[in-house]
N, C-alpha and C. Protein backbone atom coordinates (compact mmCIF):
# COMPACT_ATOMS: atom_id res chain seq x y z
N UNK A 1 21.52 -20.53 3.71
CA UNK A 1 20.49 -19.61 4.14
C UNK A 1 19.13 -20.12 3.69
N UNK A 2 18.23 -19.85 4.87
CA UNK A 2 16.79 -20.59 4.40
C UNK A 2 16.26 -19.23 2.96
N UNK A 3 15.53 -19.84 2.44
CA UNK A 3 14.52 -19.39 1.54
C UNK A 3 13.39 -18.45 2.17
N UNK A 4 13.90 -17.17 1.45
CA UNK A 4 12.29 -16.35 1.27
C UNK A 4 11.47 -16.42 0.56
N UNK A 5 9.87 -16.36 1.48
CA UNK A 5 9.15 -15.78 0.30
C UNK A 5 8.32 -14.40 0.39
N UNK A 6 7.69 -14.22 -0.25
CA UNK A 6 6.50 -13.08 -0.18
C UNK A 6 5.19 -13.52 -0.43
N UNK A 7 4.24 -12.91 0.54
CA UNK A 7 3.08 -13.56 1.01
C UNK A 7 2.03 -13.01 0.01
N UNK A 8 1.21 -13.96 -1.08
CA UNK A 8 0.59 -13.32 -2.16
C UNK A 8 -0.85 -13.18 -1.81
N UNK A 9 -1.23 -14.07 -0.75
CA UNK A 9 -2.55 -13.98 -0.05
C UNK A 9 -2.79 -14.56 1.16
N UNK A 10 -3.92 -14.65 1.75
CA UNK A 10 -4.09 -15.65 2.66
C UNK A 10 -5.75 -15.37 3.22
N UNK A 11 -6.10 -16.49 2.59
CA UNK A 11 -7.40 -16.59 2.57
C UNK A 11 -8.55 -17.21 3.39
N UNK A 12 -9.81 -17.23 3.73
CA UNK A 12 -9.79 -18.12 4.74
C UNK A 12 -10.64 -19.40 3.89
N UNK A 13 -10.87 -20.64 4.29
CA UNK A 13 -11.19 -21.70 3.46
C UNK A 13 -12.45 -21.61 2.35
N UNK A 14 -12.76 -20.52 2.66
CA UNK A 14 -14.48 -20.09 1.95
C UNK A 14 -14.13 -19.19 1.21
N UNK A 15 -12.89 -19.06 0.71
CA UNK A 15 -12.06 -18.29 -0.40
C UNK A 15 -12.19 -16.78 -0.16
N UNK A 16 -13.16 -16.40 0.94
CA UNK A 16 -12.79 -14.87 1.28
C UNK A 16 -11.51 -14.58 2.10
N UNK A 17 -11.38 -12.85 1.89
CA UNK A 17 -9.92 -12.13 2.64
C UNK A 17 -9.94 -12.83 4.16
N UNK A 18 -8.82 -13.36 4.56
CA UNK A 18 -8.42 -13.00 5.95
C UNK A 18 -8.20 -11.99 6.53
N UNK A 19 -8.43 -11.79 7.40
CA UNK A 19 -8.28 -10.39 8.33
C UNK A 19 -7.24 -9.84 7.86
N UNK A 20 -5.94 -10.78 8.39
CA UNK A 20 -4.43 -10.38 8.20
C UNK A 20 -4.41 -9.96 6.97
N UNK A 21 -4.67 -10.67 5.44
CA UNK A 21 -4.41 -10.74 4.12
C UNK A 21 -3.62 -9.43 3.89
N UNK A 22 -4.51 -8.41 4.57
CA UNK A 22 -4.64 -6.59 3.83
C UNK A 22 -2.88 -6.06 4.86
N UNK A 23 -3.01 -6.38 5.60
CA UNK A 23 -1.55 -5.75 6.69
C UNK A 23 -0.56 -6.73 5.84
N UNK A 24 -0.55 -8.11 6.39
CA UNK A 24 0.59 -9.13 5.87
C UNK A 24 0.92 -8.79 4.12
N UNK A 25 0.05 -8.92 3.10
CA UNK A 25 0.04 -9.15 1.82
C UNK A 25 1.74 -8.25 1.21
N UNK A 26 2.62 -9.02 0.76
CA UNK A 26 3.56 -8.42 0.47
C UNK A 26 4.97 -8.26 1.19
N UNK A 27 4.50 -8.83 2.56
CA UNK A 27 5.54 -9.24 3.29
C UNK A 27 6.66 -10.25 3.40
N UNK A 28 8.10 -9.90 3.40
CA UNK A 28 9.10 -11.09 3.05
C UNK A 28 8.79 -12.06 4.59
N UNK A 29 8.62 -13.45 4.07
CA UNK A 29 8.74 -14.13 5.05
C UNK A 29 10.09 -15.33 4.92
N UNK A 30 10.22 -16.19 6.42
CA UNK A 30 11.22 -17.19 6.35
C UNK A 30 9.92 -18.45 6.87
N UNK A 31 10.04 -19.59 6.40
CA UNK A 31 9.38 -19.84 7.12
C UNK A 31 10.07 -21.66 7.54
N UNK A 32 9.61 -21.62 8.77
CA UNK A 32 10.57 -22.24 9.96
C UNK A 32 9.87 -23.84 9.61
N UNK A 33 8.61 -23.73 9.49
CA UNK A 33 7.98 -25.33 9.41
C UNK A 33 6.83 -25.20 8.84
N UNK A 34 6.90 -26.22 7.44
CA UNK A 34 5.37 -26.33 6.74
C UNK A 34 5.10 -27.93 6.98
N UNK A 35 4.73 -28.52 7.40
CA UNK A 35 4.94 -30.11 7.43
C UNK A 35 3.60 -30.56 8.29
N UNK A 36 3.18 -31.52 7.18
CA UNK A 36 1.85 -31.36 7.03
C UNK A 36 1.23 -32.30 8.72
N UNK A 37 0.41 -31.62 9.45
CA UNK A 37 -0.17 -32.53 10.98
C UNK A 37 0.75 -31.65 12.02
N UNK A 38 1.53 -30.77 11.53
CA UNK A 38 2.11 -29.70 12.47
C UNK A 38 1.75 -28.19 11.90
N UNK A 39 2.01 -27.26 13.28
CA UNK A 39 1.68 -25.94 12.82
C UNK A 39 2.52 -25.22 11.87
N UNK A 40 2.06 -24.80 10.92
CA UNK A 40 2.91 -23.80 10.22
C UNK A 40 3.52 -22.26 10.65
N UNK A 41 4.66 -22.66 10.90
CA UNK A 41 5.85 -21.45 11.66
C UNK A 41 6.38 -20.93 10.63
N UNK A 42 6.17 -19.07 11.14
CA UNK A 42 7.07 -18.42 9.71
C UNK A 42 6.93 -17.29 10.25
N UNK A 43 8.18 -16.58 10.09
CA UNK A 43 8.95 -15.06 10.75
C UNK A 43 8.86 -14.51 9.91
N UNK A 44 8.15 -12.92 10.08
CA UNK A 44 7.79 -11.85 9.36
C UNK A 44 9.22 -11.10 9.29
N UNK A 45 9.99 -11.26 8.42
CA UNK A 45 11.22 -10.54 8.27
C UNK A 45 11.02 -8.67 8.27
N UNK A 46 10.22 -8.83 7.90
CA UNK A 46 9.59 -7.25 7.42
C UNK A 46 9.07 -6.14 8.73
N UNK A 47 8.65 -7.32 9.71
CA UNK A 47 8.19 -6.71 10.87
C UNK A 47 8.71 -7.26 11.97
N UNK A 48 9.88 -6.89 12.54
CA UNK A 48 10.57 -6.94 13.75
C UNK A 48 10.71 -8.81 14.24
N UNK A 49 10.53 -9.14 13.13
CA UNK A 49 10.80 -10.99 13.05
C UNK A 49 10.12 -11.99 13.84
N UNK A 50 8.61 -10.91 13.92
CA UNK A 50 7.58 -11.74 14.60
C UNK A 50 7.30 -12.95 13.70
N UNK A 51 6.77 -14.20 15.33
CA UNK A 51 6.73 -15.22 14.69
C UNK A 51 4.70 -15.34 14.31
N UNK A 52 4.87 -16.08 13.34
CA UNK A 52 3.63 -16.60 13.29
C UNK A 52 3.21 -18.17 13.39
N UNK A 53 2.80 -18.65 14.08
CA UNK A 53 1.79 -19.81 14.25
C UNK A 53 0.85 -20.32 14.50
N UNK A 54 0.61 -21.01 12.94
CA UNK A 54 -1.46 -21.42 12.87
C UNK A 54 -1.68 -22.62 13.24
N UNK A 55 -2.90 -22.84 12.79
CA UNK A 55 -3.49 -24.67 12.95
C UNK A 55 -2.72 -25.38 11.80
N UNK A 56 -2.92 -26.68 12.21
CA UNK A 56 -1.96 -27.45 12.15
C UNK A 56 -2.23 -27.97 10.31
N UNK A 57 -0.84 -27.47 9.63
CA UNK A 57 -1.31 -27.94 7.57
C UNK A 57 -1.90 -29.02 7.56
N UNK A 58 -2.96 -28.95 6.73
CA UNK A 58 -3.33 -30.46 6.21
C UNK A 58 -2.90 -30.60 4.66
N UNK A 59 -2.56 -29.79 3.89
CA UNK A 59 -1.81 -29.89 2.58
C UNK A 59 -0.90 -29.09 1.53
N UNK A 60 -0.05 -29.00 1.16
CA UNK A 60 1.03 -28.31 0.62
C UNK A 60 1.33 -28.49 -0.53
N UNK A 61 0.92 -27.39 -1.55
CA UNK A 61 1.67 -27.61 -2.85
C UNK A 61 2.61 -26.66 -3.06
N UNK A 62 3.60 -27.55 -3.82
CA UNK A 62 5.02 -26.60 -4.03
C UNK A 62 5.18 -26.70 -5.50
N UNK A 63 5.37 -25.15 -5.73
CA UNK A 63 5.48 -25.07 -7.07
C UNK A 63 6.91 -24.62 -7.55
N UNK A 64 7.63 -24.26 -8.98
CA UNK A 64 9.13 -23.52 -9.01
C UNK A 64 9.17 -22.48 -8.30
N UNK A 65 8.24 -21.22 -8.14
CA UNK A 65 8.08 -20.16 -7.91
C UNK A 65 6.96 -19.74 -6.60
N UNK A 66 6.05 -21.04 -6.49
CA UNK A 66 4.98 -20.43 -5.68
C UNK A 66 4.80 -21.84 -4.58
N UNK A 67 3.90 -21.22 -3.61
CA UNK A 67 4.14 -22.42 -2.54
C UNK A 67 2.81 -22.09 -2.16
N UNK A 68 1.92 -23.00 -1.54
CA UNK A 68 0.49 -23.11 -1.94
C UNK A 68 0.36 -23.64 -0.14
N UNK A 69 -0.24 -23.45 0.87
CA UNK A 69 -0.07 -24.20 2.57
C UNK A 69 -1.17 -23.98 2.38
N UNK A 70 -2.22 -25.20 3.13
CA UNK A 70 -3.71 -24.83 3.41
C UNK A 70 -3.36 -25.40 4.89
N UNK A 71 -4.25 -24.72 6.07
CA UNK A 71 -3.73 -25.14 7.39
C UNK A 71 -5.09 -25.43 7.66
N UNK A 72 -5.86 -26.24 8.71
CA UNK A 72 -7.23 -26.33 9.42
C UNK A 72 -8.05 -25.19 9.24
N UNK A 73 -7.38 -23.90 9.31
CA UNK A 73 -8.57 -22.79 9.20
C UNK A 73 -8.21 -21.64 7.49
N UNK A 74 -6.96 -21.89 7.09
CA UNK A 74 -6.61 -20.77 6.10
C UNK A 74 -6.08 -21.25 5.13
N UNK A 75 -5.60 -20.47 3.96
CA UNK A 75 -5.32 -21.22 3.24
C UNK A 75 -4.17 -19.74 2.48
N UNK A 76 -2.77 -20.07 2.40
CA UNK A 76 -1.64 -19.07 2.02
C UNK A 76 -0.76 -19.65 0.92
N UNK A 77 -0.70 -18.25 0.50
CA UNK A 77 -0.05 -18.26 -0.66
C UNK A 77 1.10 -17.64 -0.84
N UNK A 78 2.14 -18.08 -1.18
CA UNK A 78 3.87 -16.97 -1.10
C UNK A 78 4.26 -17.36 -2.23
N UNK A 79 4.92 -16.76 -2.58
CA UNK A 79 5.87 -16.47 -3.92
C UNK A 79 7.30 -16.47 -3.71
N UNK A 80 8.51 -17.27 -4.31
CA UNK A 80 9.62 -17.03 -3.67
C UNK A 80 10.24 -15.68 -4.18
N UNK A 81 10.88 -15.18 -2.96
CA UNK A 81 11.42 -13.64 -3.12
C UNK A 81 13.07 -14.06 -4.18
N UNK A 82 12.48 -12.68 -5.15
CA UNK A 82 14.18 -12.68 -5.83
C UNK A 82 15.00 -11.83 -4.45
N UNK A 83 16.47 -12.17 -5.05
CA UNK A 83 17.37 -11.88 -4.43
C UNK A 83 17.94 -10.37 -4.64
């Protein structure tokens, strides 16, 4: 089974809220593709398993617990969900 996480922010590159931040923030996600020069794909488990897809990552840090995607316009933050 793929890995959840929960979405801790999502910001836009000028470190203010994204629109979404305030609706999404807290939501379990799956997410389908982080790989960096492609779009980042990821299903809102929480909300009827809509998909989401942005501009295309330019860098990814992965941490034990936290996972860091900056895409062309945003920049997100998830936390992996306990079980």
């Amino acid at each position: 089974m793929s890995q959840l996480y929960v979405i801790e922010s999502i910001r836009n590159l000028d470190g203010t809220a994204h629109e979404r931040e305030a609706q999404r923030k807290g939501q379990r996600v799956e997410i389908l593709n982080c790989t960096v020069g492609q779009a980042l794909l990821l299903v809102y488990r929480d909300d009827y398993n809509k998909l989401l897809r942005t501009s295309p990552v330019t860098n990814v840090l992965a941490g034990a617990s936290e996972l860091v995607v900056w895409t062309q316009n945003s920049e997100y933050t998830f936390r992996k969900a306990v079980a």
